[in-house]
PDB file of N, CA and C in Angstrom:
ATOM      1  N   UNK A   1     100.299  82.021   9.826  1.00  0.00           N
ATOM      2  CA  UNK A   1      99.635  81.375  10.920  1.00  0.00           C
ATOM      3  C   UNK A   1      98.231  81.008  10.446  1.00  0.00           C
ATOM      4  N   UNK A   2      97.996  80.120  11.079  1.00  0.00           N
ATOM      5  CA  UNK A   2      96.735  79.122  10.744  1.00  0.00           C
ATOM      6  C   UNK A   2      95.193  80.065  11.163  1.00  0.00           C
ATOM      7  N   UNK A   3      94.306  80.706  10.079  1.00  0.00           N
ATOM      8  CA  UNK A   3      93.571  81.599  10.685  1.00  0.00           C
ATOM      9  C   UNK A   3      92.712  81.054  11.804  1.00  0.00           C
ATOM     10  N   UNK A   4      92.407  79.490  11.903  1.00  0.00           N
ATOM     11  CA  UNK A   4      91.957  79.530  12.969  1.00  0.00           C
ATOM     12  C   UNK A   4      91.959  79.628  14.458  1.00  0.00           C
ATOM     13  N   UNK A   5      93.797  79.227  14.162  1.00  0.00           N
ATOM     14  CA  UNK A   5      94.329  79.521  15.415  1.00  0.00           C
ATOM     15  C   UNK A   5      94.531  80.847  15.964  1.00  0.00           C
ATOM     16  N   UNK A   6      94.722  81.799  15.072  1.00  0.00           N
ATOM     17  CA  UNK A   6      94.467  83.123  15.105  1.00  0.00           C
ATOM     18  C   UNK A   6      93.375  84.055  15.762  1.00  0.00           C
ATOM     19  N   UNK A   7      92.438  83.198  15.040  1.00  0.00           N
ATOM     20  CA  UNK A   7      91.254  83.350  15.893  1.00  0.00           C
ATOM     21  C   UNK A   7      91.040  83.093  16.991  1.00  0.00           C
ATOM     22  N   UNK A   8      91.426  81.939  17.476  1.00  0.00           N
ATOM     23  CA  UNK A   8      91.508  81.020  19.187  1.00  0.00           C
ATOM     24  C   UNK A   8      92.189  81.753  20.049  1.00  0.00           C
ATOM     25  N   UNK A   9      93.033  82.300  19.349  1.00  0.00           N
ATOM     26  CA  UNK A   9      94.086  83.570  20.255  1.00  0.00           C
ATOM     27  C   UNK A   9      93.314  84.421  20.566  1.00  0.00           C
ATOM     28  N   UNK A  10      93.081  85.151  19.566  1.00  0.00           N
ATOM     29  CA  UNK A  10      92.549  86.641  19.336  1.00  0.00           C
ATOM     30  C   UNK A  10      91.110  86.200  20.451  1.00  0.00           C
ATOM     31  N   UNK A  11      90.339  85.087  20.790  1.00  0.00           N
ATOM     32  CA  UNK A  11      89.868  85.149  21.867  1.00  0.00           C
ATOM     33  C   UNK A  11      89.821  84.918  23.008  1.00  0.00           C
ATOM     34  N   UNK A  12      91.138  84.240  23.025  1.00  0.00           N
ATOM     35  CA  UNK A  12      91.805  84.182  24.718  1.00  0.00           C
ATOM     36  C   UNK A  12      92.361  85.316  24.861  1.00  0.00           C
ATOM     37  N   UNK A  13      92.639  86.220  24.295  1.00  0.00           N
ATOM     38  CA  UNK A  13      93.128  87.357  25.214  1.00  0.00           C
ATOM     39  C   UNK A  13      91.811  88.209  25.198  1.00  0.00           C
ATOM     40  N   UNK A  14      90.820  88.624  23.966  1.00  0.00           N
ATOM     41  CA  UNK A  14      89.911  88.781  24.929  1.00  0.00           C
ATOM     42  C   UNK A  14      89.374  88.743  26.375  1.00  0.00           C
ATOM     43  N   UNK A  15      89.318  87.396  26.413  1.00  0.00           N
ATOM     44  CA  UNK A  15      88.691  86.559  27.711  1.00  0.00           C
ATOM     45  C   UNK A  15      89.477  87.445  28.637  1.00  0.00           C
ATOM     46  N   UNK A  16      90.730  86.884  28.556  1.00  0.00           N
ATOM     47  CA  UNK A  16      92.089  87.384  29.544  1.00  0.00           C
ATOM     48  C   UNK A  16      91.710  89.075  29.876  1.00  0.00           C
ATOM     49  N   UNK A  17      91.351  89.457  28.960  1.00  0.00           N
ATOM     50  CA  UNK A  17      91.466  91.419  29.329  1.00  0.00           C
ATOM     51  C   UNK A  17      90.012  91.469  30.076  1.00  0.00           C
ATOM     52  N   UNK A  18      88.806  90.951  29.470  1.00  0.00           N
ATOM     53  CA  UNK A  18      87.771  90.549  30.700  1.00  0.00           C
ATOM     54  C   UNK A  18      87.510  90.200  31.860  1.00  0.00           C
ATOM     55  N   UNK A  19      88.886  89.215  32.079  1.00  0.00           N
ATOM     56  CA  UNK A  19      88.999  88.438  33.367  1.00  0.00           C
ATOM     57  C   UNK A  19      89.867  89.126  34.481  1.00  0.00           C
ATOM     58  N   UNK A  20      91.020  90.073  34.374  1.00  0.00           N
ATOM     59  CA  UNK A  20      91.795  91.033  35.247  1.00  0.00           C
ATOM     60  C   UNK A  20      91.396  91.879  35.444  1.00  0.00           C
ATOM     61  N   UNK A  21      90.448  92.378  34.850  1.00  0.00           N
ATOM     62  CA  UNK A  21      89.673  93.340  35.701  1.00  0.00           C
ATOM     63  C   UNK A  21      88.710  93.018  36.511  1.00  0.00           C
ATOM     64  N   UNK A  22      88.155  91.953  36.648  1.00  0.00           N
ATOM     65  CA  UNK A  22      87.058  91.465  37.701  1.00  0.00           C
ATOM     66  C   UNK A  22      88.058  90.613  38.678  1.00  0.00           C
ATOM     67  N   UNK A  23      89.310  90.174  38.170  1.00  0.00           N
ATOM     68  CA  UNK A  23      89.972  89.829  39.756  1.00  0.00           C
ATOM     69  C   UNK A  23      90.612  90.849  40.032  1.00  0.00           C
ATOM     70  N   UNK A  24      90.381  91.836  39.348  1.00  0.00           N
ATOM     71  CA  UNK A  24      91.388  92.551  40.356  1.00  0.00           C
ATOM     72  C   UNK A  24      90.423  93.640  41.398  1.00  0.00           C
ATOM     73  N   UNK A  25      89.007  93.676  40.785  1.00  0.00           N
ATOM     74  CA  UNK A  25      88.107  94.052  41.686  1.00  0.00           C
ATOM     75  C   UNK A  25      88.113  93.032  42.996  1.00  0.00           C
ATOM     76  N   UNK A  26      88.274  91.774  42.921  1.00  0.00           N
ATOM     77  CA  UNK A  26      87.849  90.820  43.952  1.00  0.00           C
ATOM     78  C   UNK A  26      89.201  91.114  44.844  1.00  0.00           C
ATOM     79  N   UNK A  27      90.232  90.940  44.512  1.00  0.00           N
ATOM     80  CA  UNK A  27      91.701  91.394  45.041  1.00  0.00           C
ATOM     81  C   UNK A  27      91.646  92.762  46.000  1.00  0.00           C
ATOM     82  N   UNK A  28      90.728  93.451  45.442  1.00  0.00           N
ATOM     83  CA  UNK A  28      90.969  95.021  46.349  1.00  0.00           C
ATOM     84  C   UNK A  28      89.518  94.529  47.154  1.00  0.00           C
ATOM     85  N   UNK A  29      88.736  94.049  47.027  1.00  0.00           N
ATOM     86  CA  UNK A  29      87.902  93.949  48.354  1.00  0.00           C
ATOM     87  C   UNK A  29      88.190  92.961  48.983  1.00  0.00           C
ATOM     88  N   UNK A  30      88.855  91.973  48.866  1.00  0.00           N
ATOM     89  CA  UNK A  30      89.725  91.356  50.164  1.00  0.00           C
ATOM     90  C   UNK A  30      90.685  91.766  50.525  1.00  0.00           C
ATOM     91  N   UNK A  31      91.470  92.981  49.931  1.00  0.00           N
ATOM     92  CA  UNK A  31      92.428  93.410  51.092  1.00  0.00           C
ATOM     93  C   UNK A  31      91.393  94.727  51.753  1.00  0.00           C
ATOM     94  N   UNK A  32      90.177  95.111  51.028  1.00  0.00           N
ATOM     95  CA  UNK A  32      89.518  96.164  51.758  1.00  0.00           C
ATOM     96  C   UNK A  32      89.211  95.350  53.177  1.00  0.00           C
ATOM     97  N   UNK A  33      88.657  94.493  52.968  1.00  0.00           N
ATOM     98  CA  UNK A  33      88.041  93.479  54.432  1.00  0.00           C
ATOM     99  C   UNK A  33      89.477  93.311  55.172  1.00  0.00           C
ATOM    100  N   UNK A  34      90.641  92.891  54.559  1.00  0.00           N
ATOM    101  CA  UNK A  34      91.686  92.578  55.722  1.00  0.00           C
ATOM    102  C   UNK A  34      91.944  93.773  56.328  1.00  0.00           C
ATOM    103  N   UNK A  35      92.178  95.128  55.178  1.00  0.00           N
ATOM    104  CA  UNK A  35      92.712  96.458  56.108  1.00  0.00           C
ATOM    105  C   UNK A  35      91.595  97.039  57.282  1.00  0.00           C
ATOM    106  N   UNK A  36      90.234  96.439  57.182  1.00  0.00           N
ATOM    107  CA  UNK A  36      89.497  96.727  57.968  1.00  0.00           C
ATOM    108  C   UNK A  36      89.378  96.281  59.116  1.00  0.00           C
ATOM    109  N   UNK A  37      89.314  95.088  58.894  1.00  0.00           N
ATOM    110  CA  UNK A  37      89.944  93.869  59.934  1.00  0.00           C
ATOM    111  C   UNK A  37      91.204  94.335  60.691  1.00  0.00           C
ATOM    112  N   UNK A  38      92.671  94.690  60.411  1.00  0.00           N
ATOM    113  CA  UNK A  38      93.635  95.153  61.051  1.00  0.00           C
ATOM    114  C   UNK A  38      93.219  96.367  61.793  1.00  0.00           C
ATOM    115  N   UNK A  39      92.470  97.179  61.289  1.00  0.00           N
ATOM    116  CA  UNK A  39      92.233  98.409  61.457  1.00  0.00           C
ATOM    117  C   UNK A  39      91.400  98.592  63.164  1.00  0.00           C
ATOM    118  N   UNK A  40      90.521  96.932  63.338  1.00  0.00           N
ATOM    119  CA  UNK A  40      89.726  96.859  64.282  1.00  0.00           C
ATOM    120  C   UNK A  40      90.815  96.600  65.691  1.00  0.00           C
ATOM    121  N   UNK A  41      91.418  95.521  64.966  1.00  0.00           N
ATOM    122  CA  UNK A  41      92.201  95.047  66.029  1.00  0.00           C
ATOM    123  C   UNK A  41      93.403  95.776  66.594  1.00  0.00           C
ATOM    124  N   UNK A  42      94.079  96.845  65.664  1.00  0.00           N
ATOM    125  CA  UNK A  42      94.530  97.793  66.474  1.00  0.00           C
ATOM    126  C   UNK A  42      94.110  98.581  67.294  1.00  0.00           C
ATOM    127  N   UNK A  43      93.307  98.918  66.984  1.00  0.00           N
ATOM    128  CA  UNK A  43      91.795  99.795  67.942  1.00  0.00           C
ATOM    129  C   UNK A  43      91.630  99.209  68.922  1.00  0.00           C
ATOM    130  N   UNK A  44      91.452  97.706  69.321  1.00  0.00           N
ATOM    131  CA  UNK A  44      91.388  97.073  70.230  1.00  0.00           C
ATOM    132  C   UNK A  44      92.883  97.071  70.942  1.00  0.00           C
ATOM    133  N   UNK A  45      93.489  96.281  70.609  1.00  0.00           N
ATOM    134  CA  UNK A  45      95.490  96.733  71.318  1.00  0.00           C
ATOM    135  C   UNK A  45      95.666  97.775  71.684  1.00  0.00           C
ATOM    136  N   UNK A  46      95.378  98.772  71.097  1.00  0.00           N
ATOM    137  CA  UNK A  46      95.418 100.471  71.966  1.00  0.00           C
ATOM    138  C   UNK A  46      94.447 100.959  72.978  1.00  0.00           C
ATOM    139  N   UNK A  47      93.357 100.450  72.753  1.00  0.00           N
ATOM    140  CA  UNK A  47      92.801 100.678  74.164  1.00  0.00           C
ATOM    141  C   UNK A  47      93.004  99.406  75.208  1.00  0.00           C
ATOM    142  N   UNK A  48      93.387  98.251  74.595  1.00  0.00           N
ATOM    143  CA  UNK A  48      93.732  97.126  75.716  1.00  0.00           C
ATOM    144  C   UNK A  48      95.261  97.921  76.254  1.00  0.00           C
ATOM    145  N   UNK A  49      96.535  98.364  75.723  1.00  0.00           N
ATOM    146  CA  UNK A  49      97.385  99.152  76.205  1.00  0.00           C
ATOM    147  C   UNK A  49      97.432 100.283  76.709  1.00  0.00           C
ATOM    148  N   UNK A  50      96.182 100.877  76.287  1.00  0.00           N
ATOM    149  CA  UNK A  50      96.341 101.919  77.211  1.00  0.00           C
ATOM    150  C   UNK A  50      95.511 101.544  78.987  1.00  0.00           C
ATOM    151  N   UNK A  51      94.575 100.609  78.458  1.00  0.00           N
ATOM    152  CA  UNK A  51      93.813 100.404  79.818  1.00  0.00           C
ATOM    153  C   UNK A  51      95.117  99.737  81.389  1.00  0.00           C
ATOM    154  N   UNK A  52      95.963  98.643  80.388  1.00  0.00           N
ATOM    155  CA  UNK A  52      96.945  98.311  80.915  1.00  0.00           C
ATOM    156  C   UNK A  52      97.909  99.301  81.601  1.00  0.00           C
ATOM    157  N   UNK A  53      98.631 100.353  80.908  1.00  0.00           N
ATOM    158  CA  UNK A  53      99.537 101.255  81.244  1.00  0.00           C
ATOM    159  C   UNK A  53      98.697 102.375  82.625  1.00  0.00           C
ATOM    160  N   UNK A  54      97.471 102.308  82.264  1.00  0.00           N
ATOM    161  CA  UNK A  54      96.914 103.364  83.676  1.00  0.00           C
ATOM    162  C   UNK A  54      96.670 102.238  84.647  1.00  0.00           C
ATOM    163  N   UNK A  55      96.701 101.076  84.526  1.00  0.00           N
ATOM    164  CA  UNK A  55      96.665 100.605  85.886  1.00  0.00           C
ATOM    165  C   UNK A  55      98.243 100.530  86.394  1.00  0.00           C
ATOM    166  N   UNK A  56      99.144 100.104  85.508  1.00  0.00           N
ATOM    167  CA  UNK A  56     100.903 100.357  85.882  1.00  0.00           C
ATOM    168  C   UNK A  56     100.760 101.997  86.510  1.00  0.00           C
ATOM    169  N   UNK A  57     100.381 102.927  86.187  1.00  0.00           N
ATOM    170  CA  UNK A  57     100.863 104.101  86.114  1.00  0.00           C
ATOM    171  C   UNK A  57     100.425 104.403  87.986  1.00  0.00           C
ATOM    172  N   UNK A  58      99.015 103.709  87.991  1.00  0.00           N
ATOM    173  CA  UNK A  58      98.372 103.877  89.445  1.00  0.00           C
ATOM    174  C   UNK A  58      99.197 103.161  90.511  1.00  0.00           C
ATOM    175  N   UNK A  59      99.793 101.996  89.925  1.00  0.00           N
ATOM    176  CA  UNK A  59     100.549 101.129  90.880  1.00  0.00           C
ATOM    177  C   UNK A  59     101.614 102.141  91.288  1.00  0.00           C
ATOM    178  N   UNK A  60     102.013 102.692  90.163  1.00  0.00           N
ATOM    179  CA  UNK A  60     103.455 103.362  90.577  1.00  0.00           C
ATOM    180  C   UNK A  60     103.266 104.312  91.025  1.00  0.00           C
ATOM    181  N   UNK A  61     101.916 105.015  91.327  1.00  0.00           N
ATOM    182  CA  UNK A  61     102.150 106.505  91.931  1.00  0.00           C
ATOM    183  C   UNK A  61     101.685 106.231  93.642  1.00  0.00           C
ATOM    184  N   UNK A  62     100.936 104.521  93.865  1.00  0.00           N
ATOM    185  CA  UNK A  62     100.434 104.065  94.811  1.00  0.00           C
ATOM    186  C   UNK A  62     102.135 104.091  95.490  1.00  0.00           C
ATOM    187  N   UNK A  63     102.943 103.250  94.780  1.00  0.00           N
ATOM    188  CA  UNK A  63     104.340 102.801  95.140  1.00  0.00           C
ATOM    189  C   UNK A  63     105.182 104.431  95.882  1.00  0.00           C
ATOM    190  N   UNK A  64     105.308 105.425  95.079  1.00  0.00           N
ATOM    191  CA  UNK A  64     105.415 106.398  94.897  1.00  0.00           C
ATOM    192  C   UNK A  64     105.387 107.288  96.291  1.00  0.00           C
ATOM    193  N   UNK A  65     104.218 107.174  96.524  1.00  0.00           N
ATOM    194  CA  UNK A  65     103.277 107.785  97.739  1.00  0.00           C
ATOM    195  C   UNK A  65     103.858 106.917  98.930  1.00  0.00           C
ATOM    196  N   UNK A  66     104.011 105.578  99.286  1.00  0.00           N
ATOM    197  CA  UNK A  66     104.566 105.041  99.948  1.00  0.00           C
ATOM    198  C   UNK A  66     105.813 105.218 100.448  1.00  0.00           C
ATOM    199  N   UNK A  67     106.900 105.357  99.319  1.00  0.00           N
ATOM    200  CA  UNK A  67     108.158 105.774  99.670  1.00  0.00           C
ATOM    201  C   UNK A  67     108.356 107.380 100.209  1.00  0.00           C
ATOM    202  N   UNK A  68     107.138 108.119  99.489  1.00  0.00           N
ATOM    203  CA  UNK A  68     107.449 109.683  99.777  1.00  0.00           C
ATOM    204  C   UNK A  68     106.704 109.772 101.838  1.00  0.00           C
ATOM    205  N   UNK A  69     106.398 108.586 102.090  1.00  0.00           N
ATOM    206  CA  UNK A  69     105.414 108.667 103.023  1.00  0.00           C
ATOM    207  C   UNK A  69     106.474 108.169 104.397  1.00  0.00           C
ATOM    208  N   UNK A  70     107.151 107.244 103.307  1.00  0.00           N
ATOM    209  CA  UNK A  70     108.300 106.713 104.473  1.00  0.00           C
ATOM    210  C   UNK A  70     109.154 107.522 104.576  1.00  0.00           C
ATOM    211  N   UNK A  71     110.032 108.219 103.527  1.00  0.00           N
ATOM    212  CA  UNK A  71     110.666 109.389 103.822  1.00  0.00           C
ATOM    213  C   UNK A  71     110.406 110.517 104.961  1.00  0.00           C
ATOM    214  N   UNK A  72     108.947 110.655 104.595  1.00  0.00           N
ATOM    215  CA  UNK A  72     108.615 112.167 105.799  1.00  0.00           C
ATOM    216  C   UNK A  72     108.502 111.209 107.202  1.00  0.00           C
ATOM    217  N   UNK A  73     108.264 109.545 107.264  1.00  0.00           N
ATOM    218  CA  UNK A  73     108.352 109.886 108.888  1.00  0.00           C
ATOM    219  C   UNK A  73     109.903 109.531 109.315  1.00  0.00           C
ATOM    220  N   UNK A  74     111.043 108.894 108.222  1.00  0.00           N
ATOM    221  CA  UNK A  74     112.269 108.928 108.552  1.00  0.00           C
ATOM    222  C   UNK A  74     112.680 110.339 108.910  1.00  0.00           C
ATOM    223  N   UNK A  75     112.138 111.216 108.178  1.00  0.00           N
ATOM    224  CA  UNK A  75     113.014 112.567 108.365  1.00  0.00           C
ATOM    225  C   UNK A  75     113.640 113.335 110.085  1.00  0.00           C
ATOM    226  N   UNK A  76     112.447 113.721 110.338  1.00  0.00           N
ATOM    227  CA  UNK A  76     112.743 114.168 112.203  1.00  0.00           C
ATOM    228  C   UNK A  76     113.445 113.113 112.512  1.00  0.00           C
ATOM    229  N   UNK A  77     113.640 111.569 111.966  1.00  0.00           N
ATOM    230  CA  UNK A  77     115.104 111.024 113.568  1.00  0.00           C
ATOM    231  C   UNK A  77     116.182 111.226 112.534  1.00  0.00           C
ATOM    232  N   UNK A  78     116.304 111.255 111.240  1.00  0.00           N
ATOM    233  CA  UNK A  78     117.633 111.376 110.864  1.00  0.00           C
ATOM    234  C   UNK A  78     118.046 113.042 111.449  1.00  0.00           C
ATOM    235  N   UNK A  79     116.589 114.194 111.267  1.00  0.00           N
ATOM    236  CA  UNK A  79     117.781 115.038 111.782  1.00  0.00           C
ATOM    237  C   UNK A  79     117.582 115.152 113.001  1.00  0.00           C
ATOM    238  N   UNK A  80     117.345 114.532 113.999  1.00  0.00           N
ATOM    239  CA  UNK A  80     118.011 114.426 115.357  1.00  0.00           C
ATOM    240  C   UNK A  80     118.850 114.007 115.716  1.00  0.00           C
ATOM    241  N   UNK A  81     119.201 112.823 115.024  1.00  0.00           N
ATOM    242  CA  UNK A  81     120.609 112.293 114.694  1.00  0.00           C
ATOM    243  C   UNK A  81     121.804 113.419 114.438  1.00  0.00           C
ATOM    244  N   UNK A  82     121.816 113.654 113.306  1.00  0.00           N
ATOM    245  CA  UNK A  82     122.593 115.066 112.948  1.00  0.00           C
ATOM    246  C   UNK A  82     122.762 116.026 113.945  1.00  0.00           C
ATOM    247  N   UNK A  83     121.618 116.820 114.559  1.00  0.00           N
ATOM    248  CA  UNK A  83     121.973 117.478 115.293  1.00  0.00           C
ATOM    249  C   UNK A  83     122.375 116.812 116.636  1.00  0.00           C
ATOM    250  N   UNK A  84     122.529 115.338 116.655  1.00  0.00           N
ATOM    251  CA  UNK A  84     123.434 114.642 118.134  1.00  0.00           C
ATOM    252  C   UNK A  84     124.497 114.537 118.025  1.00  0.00           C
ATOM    253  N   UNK A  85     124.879 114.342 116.535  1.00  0.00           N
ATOM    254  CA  UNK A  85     125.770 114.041 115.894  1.00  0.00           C
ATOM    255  C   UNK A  85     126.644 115.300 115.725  1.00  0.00           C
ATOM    256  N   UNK A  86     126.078 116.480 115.868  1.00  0.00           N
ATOM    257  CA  UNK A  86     126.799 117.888 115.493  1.00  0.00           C
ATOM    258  C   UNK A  86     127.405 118.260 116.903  1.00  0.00           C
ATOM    259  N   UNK A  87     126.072 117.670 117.963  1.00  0.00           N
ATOM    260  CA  UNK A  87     126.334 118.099 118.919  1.00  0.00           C
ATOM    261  C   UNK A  87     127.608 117.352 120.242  1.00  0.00           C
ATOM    262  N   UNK A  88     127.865 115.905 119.571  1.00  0.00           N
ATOM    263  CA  UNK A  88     129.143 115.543 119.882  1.00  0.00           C
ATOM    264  C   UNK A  88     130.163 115.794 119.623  1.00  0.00           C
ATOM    265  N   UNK A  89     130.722 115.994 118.291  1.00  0.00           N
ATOM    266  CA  UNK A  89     131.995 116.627 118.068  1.00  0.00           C
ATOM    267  C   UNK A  89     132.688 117.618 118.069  1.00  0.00           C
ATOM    268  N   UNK A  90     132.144 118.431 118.706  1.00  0.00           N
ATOM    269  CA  UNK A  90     132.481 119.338 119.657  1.00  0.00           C
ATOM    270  C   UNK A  90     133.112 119.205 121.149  1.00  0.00           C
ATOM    271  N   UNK A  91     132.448 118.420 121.655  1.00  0.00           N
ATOM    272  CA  UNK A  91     132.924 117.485 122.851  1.00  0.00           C
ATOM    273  C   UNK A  91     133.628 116.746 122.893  1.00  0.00           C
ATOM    274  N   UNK A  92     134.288 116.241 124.208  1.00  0.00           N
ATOM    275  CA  UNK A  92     135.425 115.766 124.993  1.00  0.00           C
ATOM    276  C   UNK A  92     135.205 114.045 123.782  1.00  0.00           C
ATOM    277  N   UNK A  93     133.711 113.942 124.162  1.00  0.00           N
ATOM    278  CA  UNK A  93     133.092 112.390 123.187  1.00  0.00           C
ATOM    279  C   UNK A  93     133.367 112.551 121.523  1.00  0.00           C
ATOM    280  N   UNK A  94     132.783 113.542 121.322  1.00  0.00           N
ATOM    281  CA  UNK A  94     133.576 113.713 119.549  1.00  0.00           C
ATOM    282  C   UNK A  94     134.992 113.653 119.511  1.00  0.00           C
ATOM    283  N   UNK A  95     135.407 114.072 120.347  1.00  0.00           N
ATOM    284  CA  UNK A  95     137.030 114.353 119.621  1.00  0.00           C
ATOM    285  C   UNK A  95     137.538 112.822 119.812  1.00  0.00           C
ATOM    286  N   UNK A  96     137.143 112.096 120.732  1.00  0.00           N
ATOM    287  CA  UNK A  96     137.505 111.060 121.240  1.00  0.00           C
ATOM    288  C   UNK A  96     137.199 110.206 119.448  1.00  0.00           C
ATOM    289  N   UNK A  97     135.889 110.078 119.266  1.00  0.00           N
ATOM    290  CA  UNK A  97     135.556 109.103 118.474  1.00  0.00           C
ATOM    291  C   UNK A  97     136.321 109.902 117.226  1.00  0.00           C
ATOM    292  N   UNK A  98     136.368 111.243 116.932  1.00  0.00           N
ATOM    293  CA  UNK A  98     137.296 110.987 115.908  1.00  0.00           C
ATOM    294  C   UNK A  98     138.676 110.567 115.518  1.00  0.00           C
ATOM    295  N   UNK A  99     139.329 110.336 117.219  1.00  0.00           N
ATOM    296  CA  UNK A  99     140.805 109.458 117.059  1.00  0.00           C
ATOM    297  C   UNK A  99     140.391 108.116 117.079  1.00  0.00           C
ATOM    298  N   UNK A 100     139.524 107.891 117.627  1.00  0.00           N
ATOM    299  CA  UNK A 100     139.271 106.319 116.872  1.00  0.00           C
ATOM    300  C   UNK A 100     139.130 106.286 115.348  1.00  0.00           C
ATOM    301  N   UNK A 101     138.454 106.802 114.833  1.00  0.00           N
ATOM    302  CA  UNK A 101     138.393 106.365 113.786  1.00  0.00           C
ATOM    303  C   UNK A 101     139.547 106.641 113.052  1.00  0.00           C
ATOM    304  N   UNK A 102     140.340 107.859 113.344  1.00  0.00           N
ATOM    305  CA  UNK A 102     141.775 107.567 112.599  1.00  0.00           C
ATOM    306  C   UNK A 102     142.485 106.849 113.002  1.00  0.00           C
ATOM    307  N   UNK A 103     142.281 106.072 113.993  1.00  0.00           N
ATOM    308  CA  UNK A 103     143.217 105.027 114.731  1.00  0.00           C
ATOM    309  C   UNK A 103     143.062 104.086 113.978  1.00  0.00           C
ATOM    310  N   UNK A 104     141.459 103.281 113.527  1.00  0.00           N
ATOM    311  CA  UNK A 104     141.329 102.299 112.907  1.00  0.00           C
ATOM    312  C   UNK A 104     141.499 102.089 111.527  1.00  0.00           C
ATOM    313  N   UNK A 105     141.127 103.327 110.750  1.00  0.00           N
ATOM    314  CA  UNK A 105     142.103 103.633 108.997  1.00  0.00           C
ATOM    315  C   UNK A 105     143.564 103.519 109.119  1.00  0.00           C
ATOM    316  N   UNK A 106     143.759 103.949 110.459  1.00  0.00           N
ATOM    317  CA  UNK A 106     145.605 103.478 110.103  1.00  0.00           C
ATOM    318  C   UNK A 106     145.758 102.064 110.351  1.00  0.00           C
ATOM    319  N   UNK A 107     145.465 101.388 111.518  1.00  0.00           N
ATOM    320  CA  UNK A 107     145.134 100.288 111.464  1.00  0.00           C
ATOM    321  C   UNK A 107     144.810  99.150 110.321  1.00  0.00           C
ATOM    322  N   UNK A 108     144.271  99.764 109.632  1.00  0.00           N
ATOM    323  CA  UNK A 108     143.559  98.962 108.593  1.00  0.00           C
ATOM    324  C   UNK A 108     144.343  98.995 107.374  1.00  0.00           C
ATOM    325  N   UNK A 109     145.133 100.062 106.915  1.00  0.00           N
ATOM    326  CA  UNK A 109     145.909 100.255 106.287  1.00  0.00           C
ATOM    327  C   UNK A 109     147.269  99.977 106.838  1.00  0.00           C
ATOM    328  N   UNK A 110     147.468  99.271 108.256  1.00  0.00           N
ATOM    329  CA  UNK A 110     149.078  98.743 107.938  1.00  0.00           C
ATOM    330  C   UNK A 110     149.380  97.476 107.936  1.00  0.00           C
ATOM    331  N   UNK A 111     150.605  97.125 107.206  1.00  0.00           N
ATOM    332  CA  UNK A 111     150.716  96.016 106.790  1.00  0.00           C
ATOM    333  C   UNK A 111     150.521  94.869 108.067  1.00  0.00           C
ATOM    334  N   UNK A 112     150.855  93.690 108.072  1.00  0.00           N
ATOM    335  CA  UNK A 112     150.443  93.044 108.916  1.00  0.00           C
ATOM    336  C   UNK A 112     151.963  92.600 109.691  1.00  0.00           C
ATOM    337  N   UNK A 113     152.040  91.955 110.722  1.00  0.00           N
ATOM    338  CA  UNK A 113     153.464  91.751 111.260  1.00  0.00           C
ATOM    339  C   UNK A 113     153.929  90.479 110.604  1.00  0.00           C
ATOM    340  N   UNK A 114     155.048  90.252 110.336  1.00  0.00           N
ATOM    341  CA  UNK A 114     155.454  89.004 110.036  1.00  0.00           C
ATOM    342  C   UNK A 114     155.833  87.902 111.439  1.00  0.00           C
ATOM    343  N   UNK A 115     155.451  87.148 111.187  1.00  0.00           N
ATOM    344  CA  UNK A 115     156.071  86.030 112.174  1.00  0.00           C
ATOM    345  C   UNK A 115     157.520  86.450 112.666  1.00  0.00           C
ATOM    346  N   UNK A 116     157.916  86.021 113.670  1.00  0.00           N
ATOM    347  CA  UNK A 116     159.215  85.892 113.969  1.00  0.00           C
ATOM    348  C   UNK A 116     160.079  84.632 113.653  1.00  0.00           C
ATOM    349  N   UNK A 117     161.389  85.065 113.301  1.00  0.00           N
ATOM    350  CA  UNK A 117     162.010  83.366 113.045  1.00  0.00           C
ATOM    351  C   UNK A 117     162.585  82.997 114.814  1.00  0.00           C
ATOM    352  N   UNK A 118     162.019  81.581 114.579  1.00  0.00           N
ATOM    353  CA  UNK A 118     162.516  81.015 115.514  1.00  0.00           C
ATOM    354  C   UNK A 118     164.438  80.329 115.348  1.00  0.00           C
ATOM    355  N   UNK A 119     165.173  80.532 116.274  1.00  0.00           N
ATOM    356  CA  UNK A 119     166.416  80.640 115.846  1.00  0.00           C
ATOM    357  C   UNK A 119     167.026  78.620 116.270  1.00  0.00           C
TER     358      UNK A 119
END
């Protein structure tokens, strides 16, 4: 090989072994700035989600309180109901309404009449 070309080599890779180490310094402080950068904006998403989830959480215990609120004033007529309800079928009126209602399950369960033939 031609010594001068030898030479021309022998100082491009020089150069080359000079030059990967200063990009590869530049390489790790732009991903230092991006991981820092991600690092912010998750920080931000977690407290924007969490700020989000306690206002859901308030809605639902607001929601919550409502239904437990409607429950307690349904309660006293359903069980007055019950106990009207306990207190009919015992009676001449309970026994009554419970042959209705087996009157109308049989009812409901029989087949239907067929027409008659006309002759």
């Amino acid at each position: 090989m031609d010594p001068e070309l030898r030479d021309t080599l022998n100082q491009v890779a020089v150069d080359l072994r000079g030059e990967i180490p200063s990009g590869d310094a530049e390489t790790r402080e732009v991903l230092d700035r991006l991981g820092a950068d991600l690092r912010g904006e998750i920080r931000t998403g977690v407290v924007e989600m969490r700020r989000y989830f306690d206002v859901v959480g308030e809605s639902l215990r607001g929601d919550i309180r409502g239904v437990a609120e409607g429950m307690a004033l349904l309660s006293p007529r359903t069980d007055g109901r019950f106990d009207e309800h306990t207190g009919r079928t015992g009676s001449p009126e309970g026994r009554v309404l419970r042959l209705e209602a087996r009157v109308t399950v049989l009812e409901d369960d029989r087949k239907p009449r067929r027409p008659r033939r006309r002759r």
